[in-house]
PDB file of N, CA and C in Angstrom:
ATOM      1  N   UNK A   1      -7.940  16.554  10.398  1.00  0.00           N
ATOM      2  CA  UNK A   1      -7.454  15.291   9.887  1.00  0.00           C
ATOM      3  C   UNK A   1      -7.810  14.196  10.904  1.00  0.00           C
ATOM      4  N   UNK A   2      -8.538  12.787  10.140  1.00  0.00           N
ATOM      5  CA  UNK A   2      -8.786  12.053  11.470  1.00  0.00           C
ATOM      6  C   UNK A   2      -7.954  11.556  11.497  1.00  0.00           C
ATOM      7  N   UNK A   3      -7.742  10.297  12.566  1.00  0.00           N
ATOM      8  CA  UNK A   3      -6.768   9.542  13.200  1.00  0.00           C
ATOM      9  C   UNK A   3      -7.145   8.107  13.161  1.00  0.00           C
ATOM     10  N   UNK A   4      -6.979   7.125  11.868  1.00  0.00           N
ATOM     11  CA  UNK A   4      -7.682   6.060  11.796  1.00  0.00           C
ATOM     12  C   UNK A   4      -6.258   5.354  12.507  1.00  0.00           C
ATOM     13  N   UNK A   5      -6.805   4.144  12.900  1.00  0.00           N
ATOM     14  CA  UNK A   5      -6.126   3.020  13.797  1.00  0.00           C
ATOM     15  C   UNK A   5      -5.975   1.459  12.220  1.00  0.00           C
ATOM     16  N   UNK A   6      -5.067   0.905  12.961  1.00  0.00           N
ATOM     17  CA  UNK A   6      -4.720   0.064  11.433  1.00  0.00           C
ATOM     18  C   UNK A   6      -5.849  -0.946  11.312  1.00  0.00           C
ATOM     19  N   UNK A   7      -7.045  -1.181  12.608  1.00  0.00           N
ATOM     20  CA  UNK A   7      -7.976  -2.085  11.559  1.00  0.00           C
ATOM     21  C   UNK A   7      -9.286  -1.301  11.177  1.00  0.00           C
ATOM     22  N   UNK A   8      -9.385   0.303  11.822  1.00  0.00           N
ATOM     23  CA  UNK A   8     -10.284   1.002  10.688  1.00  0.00           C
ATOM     24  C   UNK A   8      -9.650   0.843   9.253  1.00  0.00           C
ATOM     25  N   UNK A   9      -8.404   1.210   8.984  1.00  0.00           N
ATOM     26  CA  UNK A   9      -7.936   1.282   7.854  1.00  0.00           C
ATOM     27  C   UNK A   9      -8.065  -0.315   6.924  1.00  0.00           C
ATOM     28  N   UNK A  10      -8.229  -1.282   7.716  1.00  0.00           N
ATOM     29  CA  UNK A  10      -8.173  -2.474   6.856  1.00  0.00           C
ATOM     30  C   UNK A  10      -9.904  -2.116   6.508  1.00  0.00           C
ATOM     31  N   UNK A  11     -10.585  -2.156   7.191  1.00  0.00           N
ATOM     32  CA  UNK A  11     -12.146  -2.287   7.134  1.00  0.00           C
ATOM     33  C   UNK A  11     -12.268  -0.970   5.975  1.00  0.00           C
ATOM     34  N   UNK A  12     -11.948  -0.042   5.989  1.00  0.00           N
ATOM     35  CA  UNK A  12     -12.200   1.229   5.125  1.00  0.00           C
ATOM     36  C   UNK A  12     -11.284   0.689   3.459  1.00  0.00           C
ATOM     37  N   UNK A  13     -10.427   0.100   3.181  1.00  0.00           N
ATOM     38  CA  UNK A  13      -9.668  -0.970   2.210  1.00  0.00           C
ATOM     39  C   UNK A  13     -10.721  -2.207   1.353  1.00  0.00           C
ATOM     40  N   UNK A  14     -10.988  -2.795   2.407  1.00  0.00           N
ATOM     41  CA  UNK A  14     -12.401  -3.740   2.209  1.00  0.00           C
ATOM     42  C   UNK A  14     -13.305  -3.134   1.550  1.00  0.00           C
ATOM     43  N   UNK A  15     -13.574  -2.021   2.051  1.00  0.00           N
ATOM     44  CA  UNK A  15     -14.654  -1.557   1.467  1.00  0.00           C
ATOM     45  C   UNK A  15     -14.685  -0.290   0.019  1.00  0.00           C
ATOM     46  N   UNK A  16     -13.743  -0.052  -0.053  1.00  0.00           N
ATOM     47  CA  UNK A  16     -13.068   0.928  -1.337  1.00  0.00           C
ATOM     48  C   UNK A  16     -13.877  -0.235  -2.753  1.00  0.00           C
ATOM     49  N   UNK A  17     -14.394   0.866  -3.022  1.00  0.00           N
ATOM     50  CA  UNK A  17     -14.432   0.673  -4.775  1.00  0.00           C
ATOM     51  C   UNK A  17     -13.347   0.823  -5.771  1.00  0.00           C
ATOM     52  N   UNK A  18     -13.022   0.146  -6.645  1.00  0.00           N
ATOM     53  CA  UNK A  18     -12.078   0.507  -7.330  1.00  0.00           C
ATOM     54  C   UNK A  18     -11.398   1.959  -8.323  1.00  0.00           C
ATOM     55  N   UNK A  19     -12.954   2.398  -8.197  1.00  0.00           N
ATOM     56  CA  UNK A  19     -13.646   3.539  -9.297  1.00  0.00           C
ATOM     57  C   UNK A  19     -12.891   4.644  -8.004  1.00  0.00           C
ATOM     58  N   UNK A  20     -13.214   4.563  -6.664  1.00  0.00           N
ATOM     59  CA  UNK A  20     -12.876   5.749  -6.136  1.00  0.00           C
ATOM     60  C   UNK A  20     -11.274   5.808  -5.704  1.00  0.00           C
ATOM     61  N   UNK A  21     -10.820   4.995  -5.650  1.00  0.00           N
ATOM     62  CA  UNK A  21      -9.051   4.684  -5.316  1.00  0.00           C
ATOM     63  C   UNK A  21      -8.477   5.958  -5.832  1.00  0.00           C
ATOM     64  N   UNK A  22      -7.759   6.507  -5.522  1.00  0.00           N
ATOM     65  CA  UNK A  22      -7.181   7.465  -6.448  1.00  0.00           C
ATOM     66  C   UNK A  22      -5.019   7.585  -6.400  1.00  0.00           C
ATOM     67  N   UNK A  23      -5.483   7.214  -7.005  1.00  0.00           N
ATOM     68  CA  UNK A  23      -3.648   7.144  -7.494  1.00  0.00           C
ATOM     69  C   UNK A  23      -2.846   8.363  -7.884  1.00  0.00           C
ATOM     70  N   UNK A  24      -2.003   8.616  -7.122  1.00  0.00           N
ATOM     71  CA  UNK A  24      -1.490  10.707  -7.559  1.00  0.00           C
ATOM     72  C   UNK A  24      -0.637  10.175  -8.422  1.00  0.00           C
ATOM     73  N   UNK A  25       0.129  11.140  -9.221  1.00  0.00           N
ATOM     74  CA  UNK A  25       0.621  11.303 -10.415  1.00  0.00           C
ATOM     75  C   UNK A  25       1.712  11.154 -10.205  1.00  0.00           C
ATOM     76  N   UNK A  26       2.399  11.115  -9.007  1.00  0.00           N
ATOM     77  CA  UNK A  26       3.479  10.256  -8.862  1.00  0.00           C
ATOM     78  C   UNK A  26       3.858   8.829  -8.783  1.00  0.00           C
ATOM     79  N   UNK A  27       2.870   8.300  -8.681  1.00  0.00           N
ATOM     80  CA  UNK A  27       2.799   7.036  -8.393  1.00  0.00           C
ATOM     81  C   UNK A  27       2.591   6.211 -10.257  1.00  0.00           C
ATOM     82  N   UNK A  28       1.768   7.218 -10.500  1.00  0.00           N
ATOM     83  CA  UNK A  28       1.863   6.838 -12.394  1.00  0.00           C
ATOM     84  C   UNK A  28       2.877   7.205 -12.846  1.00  0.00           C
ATOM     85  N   UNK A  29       3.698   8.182 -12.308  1.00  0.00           N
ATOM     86  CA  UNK A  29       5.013   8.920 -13.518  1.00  0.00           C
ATOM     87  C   UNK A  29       6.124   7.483 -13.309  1.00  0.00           C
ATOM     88  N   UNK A  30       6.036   6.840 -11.499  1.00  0.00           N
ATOM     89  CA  UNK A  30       6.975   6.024 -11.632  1.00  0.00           C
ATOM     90  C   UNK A  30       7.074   5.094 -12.070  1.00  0.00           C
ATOM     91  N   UNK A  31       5.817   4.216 -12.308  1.00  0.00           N
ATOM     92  CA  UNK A  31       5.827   3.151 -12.320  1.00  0.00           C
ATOM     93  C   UNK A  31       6.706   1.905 -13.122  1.00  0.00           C
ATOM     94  N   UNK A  32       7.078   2.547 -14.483  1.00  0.00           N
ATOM     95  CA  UNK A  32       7.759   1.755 -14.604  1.00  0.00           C
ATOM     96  C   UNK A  32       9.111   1.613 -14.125  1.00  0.00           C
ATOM     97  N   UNK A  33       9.569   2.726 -14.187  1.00  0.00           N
ATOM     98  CA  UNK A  33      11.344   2.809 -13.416  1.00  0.00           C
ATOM     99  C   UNK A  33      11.389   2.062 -12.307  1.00  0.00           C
ATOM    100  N   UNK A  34      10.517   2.163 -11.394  1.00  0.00           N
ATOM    101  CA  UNK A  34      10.055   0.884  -9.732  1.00  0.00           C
ATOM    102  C   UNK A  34       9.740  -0.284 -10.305  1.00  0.00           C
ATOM    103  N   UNK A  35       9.701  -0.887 -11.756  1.00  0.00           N
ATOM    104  CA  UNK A  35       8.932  -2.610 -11.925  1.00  0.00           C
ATOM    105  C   UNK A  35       8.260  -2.447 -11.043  1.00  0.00           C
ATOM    106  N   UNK A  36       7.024  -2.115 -11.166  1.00  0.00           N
ATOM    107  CA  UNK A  36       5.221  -2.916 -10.842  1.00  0.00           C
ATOM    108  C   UNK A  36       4.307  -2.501 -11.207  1.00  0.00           C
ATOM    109  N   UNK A  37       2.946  -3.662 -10.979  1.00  0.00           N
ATOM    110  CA  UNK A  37       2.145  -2.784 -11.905  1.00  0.00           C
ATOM    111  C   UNK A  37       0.935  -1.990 -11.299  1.00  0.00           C
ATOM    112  N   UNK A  38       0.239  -1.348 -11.847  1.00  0.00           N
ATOM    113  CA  UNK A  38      -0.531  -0.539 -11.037  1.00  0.00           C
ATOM    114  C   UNK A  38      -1.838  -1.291 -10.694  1.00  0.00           C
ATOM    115  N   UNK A  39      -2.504  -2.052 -11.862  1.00  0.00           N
ATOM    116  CA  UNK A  39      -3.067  -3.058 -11.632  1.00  0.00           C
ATOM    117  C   UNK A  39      -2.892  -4.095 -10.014  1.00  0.00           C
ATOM    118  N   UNK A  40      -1.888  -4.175 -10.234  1.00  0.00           N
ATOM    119  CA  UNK A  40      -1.946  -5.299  -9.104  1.00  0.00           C
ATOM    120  C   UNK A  40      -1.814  -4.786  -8.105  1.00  0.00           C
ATOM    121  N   UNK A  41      -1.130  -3.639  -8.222  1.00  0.00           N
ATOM    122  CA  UNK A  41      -1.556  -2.484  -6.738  1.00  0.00           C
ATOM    123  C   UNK A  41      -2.424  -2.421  -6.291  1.00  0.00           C
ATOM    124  N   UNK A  42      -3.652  -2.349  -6.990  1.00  0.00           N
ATOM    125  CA  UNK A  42      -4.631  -2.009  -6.297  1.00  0.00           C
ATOM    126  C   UNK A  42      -5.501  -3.467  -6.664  1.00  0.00           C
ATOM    127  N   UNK A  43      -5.513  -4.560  -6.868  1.00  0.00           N
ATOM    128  CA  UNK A  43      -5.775  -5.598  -6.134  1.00  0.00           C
ATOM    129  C   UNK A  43      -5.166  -6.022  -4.940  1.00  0.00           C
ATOM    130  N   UNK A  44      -3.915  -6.200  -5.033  1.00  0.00           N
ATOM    131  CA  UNK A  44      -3.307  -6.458  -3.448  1.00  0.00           C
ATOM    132  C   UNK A  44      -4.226  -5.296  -2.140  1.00  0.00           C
ATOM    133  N   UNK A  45      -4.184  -4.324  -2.664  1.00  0.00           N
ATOM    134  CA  UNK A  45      -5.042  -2.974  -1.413  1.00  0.00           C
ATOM    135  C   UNK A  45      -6.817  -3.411  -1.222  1.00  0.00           C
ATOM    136  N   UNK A  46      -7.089  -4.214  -2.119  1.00  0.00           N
ATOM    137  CA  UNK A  46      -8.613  -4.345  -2.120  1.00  0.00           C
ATOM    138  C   UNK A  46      -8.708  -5.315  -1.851  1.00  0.00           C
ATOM    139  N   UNK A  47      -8.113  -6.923  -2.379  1.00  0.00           N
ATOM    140  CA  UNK A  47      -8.379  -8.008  -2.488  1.00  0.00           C
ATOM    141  C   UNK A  47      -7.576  -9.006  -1.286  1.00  0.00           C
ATOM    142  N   UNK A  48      -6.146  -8.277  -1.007  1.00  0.00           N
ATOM    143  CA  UNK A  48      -5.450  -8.979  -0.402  1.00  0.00           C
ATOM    144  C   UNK A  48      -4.871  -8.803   1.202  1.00  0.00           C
ATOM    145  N   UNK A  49      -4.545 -10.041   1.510  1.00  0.00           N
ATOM    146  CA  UNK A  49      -4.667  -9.724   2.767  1.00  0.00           C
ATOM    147  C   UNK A  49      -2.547  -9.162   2.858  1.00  0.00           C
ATOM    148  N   UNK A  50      -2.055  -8.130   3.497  1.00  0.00           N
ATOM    149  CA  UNK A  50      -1.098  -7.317   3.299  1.00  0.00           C
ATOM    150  C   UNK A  50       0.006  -8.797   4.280  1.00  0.00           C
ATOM    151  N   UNK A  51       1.447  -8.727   4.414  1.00  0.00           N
ATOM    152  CA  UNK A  51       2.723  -9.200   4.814  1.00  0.00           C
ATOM    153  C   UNK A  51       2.513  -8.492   6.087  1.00  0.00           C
ATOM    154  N   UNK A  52       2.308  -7.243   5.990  1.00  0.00           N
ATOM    155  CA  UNK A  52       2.777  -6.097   6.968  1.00  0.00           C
ATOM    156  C   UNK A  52       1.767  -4.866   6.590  1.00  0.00           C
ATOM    157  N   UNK A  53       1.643  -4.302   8.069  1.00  0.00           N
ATOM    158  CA  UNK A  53       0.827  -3.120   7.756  1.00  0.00           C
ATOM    159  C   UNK A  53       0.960  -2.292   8.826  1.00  0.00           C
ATOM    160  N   UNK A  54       1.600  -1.418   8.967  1.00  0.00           N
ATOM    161  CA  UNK A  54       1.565   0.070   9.943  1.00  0.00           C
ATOM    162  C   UNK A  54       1.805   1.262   9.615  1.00  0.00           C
ATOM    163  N   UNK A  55       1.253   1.781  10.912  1.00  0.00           N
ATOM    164  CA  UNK A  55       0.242   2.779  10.241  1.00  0.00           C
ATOM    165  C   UNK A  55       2.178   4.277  10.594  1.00  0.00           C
ATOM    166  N   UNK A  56       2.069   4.976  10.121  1.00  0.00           N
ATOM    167  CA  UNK A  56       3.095   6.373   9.953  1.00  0.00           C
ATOM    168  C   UNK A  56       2.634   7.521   9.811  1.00  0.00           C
ATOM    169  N   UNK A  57       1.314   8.092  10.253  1.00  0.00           N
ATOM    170  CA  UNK A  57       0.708   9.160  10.190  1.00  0.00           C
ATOM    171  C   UNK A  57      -0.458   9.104  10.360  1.00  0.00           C
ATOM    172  N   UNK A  58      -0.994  10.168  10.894  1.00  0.00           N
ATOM    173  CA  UNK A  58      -2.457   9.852  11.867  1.00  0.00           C
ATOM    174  C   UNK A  58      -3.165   9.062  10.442  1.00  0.00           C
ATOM    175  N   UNK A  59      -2.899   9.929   9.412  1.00  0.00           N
ATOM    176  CA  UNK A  59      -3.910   8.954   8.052  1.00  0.00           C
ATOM    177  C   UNK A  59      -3.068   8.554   7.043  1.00  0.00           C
ATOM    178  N   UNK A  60      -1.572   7.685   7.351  1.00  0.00           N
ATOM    179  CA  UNK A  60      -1.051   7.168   6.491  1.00  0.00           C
ATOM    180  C   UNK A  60      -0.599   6.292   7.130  1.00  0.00           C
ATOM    181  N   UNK A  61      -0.474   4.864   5.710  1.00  0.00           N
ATOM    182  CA  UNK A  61       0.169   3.577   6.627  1.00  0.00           C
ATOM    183  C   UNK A  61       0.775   3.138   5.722  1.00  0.00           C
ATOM    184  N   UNK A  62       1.750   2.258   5.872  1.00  0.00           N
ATOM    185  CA  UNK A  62       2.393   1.644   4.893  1.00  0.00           C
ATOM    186  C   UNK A  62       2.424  -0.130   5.092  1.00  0.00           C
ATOM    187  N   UNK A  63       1.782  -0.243   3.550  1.00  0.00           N
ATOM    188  CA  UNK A  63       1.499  -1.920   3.389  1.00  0.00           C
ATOM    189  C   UNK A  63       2.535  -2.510   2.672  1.00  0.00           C
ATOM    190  N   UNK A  64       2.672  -4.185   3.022  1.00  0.00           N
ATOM    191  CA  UNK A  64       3.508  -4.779   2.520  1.00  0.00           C
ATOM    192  C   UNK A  64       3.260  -5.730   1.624  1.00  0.00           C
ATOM    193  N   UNK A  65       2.821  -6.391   0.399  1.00  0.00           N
ATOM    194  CA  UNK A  65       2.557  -7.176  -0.158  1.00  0.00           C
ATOM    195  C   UNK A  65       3.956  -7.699  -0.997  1.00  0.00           C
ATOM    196  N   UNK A  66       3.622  -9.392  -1.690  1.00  0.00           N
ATOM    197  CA  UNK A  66       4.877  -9.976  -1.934  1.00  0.00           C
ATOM    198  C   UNK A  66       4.930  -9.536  -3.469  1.00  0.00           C
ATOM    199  N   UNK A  67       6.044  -9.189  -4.163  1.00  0.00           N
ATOM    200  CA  UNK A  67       6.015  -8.366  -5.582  1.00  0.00           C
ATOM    201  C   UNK A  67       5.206  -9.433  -6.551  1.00  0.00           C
ATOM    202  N   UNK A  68       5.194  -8.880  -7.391  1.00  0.00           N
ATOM    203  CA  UNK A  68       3.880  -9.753  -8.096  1.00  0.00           C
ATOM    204  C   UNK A  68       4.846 -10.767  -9.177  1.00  0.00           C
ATOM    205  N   UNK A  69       6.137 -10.538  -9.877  1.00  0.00           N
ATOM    206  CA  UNK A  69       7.073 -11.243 -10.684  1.00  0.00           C
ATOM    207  C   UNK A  69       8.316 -11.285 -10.087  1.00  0.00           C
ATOM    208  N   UNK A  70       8.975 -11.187  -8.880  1.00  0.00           N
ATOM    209  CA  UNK A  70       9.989 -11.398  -8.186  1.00  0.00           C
ATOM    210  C   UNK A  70       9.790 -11.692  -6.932  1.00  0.00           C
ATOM    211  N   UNK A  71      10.501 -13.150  -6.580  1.00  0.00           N
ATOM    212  CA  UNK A  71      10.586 -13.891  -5.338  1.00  0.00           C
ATOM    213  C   UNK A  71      11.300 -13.385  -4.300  1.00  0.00           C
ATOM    214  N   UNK A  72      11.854 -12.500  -4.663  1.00  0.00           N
ATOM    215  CA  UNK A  72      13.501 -11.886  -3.656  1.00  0.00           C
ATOM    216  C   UNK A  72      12.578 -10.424  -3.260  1.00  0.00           C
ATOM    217  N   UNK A  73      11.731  -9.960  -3.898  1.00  0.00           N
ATOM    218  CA  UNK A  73      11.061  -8.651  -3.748  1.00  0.00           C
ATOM    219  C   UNK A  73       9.643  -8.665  -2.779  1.00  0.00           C
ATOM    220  N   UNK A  74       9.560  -7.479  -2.137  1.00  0.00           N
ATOM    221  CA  UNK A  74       8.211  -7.159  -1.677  1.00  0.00           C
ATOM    222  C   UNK A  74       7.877  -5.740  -2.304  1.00  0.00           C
ATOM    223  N   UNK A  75       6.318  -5.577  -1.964  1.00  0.00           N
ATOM    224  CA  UNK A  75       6.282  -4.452  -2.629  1.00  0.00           C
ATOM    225  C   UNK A  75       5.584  -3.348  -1.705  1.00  0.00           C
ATOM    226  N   UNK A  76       6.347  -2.371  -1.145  1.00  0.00           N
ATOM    227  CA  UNK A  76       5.403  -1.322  -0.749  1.00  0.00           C
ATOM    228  C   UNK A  76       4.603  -0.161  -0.562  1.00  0.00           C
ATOM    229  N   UNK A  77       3.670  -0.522  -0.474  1.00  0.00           N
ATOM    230  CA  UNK A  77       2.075   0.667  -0.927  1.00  0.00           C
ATOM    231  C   UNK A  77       2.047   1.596   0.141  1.00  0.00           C
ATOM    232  N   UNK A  78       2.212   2.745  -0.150  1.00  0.00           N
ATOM    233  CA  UNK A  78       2.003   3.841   1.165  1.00  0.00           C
ATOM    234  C   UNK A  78       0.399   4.604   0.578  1.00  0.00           C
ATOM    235  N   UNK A  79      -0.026   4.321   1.490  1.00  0.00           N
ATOM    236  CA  UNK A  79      -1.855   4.872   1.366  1.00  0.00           C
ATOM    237  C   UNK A  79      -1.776   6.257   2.386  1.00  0.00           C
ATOM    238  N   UNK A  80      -2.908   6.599   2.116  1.00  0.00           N
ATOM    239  CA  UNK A  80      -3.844   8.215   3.285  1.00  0.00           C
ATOM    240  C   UNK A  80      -5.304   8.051   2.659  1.00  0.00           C
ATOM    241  N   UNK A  81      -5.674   7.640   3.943  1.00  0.00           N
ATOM    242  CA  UNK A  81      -7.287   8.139   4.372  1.00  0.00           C
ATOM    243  C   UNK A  81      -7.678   9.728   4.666  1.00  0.00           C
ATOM    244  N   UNK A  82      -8.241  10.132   3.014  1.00  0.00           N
ATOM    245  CA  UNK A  82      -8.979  11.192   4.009  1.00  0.00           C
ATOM    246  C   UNK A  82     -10.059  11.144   4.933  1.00  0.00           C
ATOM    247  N   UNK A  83     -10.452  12.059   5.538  1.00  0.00           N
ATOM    248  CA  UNK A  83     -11.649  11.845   6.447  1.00  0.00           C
ATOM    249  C   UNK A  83     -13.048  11.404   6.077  1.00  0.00           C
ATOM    250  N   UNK A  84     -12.854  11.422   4.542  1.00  0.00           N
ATOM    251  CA  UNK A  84     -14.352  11.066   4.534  1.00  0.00           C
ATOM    252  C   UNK A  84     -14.233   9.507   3.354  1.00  0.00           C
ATOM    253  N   UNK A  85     -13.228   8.749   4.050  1.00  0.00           N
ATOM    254  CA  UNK A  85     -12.485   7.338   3.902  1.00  0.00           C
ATOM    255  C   UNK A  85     -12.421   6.795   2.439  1.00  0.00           C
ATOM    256  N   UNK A  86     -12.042   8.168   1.281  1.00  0.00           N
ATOM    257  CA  UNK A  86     -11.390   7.592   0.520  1.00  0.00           C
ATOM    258  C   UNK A  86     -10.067   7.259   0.460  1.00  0.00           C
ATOM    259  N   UNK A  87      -9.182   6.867  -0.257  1.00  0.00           N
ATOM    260  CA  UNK A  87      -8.190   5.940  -0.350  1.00  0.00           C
ATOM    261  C   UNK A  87      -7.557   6.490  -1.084  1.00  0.00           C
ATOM    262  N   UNK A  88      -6.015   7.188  -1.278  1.00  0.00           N
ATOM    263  CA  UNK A  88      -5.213   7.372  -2.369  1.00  0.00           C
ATOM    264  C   UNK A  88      -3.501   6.680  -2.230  1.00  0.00           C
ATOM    265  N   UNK A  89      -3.577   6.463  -3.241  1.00  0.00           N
ATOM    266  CA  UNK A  89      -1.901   5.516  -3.278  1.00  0.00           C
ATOM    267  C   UNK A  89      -0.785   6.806  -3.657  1.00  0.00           C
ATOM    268  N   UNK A  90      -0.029   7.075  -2.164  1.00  0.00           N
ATOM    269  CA  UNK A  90       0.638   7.779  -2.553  1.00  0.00           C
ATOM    270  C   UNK A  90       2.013   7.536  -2.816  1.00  0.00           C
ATOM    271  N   UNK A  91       2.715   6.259  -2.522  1.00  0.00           N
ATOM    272  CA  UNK A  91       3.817   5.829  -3.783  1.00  0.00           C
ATOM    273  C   UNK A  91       4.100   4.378  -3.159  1.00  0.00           C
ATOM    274  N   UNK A  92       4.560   3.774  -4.440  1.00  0.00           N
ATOM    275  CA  UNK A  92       4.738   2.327  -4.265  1.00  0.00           C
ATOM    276  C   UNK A  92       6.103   2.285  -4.793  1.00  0.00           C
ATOM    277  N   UNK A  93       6.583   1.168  -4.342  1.00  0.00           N
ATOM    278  CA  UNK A  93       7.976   0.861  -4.126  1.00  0.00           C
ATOM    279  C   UNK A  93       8.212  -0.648  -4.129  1.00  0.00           C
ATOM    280  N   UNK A  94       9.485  -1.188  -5.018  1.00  0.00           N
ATOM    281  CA  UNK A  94       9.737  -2.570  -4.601  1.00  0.00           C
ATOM    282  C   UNK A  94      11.019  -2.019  -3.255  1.00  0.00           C
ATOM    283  N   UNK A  95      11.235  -3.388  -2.738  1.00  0.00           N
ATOM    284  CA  UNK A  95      12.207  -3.826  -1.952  1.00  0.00           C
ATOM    285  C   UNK A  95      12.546  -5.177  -1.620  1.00  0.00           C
ATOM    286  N   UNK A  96      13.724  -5.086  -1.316  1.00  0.00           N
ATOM    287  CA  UNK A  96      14.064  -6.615  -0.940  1.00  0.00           C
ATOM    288  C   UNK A  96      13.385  -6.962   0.169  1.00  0.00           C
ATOM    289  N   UNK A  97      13.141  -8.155  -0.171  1.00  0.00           N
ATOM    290  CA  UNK A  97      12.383  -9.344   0.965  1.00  0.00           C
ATOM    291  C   UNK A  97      13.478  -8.959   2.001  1.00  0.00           C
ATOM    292  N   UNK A  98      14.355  -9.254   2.333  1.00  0.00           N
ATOM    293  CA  UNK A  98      15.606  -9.140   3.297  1.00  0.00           C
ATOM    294  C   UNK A  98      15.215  -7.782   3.957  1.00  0.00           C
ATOM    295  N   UNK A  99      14.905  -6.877   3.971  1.00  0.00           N
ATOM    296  CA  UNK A  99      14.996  -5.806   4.485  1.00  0.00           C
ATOM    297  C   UNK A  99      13.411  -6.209   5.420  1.00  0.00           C
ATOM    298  N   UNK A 100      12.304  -6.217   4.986  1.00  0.00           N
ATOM    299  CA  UNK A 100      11.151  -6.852   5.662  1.00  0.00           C
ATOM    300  C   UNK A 100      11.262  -7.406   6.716  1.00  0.00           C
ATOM    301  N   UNK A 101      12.383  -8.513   6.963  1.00  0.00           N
ATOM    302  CA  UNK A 101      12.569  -9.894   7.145  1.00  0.00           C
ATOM    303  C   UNK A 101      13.510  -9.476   8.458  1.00  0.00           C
ATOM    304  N   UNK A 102      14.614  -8.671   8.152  1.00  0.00           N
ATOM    305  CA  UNK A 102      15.758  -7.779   8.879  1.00  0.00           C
ATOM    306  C   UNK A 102      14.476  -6.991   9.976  1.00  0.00           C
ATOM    307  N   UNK A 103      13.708  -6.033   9.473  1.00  0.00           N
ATOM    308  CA  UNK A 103      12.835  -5.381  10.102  1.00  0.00           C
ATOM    309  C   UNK A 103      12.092  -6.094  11.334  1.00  0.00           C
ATOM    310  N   UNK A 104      11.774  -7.128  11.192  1.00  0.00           N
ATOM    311  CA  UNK A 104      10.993  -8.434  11.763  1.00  0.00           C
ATOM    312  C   UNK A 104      11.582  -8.384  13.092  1.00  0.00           C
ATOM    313  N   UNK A 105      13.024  -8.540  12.709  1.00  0.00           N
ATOM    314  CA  UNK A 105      13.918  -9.627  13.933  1.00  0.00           C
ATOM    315  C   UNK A 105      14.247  -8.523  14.703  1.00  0.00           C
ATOM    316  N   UNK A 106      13.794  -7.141  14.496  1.00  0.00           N
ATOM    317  CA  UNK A 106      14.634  -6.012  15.753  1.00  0.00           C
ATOM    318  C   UNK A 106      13.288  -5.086  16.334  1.00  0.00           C
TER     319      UNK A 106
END
């Protein structure tokens, strides 16, 4: 397993095709019960630049983007790089802005 650092992982993001992203079946079973959409998941991971981003496992990190229909919400994307730098979304989550924000100040 490699050990990407958080701006291989932005540069390996950048460069993801949409076609190869791969989304596990948890992340589809939840989606609606979590409000968000999968769509915009994976524009925010390709297109956007993240709130927050660190990394929680030699090849997992967890991103922060702002929810796509709620002001009080963020939304977060937990990714893994395999070694040969594809990309899979292994679950997304809303949360309150406040908790982000709380996180910040300690």
């Amino acid at each position: 397993m490699r050990d990407y650092d958080i701006d291989e992982a932005r540069d390996i993001l950048k460069s993801q095709d949409p076609v190869n992203l791969k989304i596990i079946p948890h992340v589809e079973e939840r989606w609606l019960e979590r409000d968000f959409e999968i769509n915009y998941t994976v524009d925010c991971l390709l297109n956007k630049v993240p709130l927050s981003i660190s990394k929680t496992y030699h090849n997992r990190f967890k991103l922060i983007y702002p929810h796509e229909t709620k002001s009080t919400m963020d939304l977060y994307v937990i990714i893994e790089i395999s070694d040969n730098e594809n990309v899979s979304i292994i679950t997304v989550y809303p949360e309150e802005k406040k908790r982000r924000e709380h996180e910040r100040k300690h």
